[in-house]
N, C-alpha and C. Protein backbone atom coordinates (compact mmCIF):
# COMPACT_ATOMS: atom_id res chain seq x y z
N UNK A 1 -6.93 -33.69 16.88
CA UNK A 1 -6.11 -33.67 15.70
C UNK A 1 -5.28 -32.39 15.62
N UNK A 2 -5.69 -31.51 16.23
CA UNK A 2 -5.41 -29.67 15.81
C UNK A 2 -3.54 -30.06 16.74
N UNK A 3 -3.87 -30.35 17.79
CA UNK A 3 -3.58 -30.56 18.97
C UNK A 3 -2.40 -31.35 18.59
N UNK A 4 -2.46 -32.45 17.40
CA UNK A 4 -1.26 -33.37 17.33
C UNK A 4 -0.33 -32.92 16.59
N UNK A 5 -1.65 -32.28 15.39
CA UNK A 5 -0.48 -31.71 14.44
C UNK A 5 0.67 -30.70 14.87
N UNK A 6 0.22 -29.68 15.76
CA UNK A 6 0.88 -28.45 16.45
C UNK A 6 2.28 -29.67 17.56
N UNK A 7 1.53 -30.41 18.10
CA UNK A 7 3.13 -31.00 18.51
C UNK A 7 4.08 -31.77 17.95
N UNK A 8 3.39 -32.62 16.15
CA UNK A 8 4.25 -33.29 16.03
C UNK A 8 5.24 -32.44 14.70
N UNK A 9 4.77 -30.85 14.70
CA UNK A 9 5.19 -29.71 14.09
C UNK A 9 6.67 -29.76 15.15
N UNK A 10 5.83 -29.11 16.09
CA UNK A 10 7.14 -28.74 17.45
C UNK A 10 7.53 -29.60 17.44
N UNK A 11 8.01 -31.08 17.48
CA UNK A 11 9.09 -32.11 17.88
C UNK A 11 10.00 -32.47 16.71
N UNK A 12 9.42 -32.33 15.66
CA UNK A 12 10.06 -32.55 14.61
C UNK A 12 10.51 -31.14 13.69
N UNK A 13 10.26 -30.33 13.72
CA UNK A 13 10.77 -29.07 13.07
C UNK A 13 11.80 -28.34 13.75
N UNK A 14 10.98 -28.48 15.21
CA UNK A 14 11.64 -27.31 16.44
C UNK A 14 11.97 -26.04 16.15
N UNK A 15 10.71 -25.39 15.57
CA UNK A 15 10.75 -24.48 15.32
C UNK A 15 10.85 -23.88 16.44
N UNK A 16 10.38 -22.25 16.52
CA UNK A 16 10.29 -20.85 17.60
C UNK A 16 8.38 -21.22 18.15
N UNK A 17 8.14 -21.58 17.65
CA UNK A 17 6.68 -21.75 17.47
C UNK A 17 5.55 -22.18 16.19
N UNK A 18 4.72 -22.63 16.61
CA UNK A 18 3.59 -23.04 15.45
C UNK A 18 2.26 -22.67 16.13
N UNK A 19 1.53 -22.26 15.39
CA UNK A 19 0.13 -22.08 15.16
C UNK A 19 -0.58 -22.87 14.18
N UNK A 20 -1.34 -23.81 14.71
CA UNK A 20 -2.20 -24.29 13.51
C UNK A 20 -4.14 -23.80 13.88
N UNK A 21 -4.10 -24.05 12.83
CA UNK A 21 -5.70 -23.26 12.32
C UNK A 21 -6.25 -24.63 11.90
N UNK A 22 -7.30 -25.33 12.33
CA UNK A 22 -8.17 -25.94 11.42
C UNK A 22 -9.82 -25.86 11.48
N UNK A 23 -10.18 -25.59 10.59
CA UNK A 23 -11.77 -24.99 9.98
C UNK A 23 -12.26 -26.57 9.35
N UNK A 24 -13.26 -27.25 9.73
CA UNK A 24 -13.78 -28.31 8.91
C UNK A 24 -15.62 -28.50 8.96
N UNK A 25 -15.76 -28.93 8.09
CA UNK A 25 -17.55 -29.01 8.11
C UNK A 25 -17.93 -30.26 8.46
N UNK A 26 -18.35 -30.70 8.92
CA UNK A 26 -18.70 -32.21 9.34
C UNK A 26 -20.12 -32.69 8.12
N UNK A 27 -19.94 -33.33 7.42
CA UNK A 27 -21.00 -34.15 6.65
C UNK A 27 -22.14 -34.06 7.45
N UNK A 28 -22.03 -35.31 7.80
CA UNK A 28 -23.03 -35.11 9.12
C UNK A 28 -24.00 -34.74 9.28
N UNK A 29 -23.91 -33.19 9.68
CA UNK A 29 -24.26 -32.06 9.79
C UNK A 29 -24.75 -31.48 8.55
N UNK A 30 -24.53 -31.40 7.55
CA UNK A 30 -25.07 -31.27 6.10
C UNK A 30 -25.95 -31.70 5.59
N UNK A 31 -25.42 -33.16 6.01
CA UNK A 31 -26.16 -34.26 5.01
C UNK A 31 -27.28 -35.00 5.90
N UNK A 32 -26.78 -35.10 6.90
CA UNK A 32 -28.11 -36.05 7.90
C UNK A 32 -28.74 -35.00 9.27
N UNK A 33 -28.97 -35.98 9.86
CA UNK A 33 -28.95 -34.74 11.76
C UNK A 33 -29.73 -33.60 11.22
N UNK A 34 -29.28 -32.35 11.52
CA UNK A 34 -29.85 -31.01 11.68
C UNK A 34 -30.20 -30.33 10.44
N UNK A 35 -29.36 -31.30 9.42
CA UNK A 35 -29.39 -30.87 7.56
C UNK A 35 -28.98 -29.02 7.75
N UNK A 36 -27.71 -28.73 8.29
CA UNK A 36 -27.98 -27.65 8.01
C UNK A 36 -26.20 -27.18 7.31
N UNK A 37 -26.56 -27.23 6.42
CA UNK A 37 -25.40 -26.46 5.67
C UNK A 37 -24.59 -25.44 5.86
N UNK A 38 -23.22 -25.49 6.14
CA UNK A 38 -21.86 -24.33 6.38
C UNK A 38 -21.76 -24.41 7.92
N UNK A 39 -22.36 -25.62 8.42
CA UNK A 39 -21.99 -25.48 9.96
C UNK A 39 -20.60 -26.42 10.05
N UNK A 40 -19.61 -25.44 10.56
CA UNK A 40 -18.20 -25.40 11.06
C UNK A 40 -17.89 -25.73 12.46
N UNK A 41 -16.64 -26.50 12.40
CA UNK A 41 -16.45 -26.69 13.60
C UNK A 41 -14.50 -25.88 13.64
N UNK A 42 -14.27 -25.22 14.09
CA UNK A 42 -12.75 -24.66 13.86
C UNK A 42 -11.86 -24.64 15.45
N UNK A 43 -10.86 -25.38 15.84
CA UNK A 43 -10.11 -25.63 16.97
C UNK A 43 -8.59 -25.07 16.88
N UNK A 44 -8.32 -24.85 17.38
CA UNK A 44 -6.87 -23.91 17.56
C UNK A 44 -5.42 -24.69 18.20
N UNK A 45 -4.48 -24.50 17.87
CA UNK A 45 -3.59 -24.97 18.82
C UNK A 45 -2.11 -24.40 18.62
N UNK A 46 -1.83 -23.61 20.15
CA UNK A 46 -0.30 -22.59 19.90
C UNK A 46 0.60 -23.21 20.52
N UNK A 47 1.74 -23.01 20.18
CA UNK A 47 3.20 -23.89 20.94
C UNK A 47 4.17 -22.41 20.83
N UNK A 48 5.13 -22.75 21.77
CA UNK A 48 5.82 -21.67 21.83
C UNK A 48 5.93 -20.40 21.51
N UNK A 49 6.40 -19.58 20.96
CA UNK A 49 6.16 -18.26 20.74
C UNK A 49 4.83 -18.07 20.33
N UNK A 50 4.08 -18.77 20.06
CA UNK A 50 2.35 -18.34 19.66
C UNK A 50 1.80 -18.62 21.00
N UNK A 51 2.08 -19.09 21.94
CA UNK A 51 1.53 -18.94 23.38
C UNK A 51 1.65 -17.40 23.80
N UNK A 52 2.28 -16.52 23.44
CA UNK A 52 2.35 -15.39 23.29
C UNK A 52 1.33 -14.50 22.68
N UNK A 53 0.51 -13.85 23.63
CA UNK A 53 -0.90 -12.88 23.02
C UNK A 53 -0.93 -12.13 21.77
N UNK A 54 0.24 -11.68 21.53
CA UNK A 54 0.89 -10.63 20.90
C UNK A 54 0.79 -11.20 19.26
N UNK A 55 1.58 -12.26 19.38
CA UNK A 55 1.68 -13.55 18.66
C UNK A 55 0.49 -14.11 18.03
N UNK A 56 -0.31 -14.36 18.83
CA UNK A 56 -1.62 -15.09 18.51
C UNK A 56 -2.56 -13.85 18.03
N UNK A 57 -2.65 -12.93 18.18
CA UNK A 57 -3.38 -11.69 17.94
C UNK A 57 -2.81 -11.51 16.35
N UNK A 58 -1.51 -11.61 16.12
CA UNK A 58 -1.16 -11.19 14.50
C UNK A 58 -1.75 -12.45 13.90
N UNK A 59 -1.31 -13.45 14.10
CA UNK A 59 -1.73 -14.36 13.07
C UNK A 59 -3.24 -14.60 12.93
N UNK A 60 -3.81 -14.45 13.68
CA UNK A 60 -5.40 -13.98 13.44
C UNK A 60 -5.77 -12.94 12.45
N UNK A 61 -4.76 -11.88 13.01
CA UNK A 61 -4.95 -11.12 11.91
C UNK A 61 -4.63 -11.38 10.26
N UNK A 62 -3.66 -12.09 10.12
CA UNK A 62 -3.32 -12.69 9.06
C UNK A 62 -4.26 -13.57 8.31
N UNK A 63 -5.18 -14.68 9.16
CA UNK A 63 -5.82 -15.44 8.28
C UNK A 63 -7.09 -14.67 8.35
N UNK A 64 -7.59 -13.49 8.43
CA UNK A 64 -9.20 -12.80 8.10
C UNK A 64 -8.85 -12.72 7.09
């Protein structure tokens, strides 16, 4: 999903670049299985200028 959103950002905006961030908790995981509460699953995805270290290093810094 992280993955689609970040390209269907880039094909349709065409921006310089996108970074998307997504953080989600799976039910699941809460509620059934391991019962263990605040377990996260968070996946990344950079396109153009955020393929850039430099790049990806600020906006990290940005979302702490």
């Amino acid at each position: 999903m992280t993955n689609e959103i970040a390209d269907a950002i880039m094909e349709n905006l065409k921006p310089a670049g996108v970074m998307v961030y997504v953080e989600a908790e799976h039910m699941c995981m809460t509620m059934r299985g391991i019962k263990k509460p605040g377990t996260k699953t968070v996946t990344t995805a950079a396109r153009g200028r955020f393929s850039e270290e430099n790049a990806r290093r600020e906006f990290f810094e940005m979302i702490r």
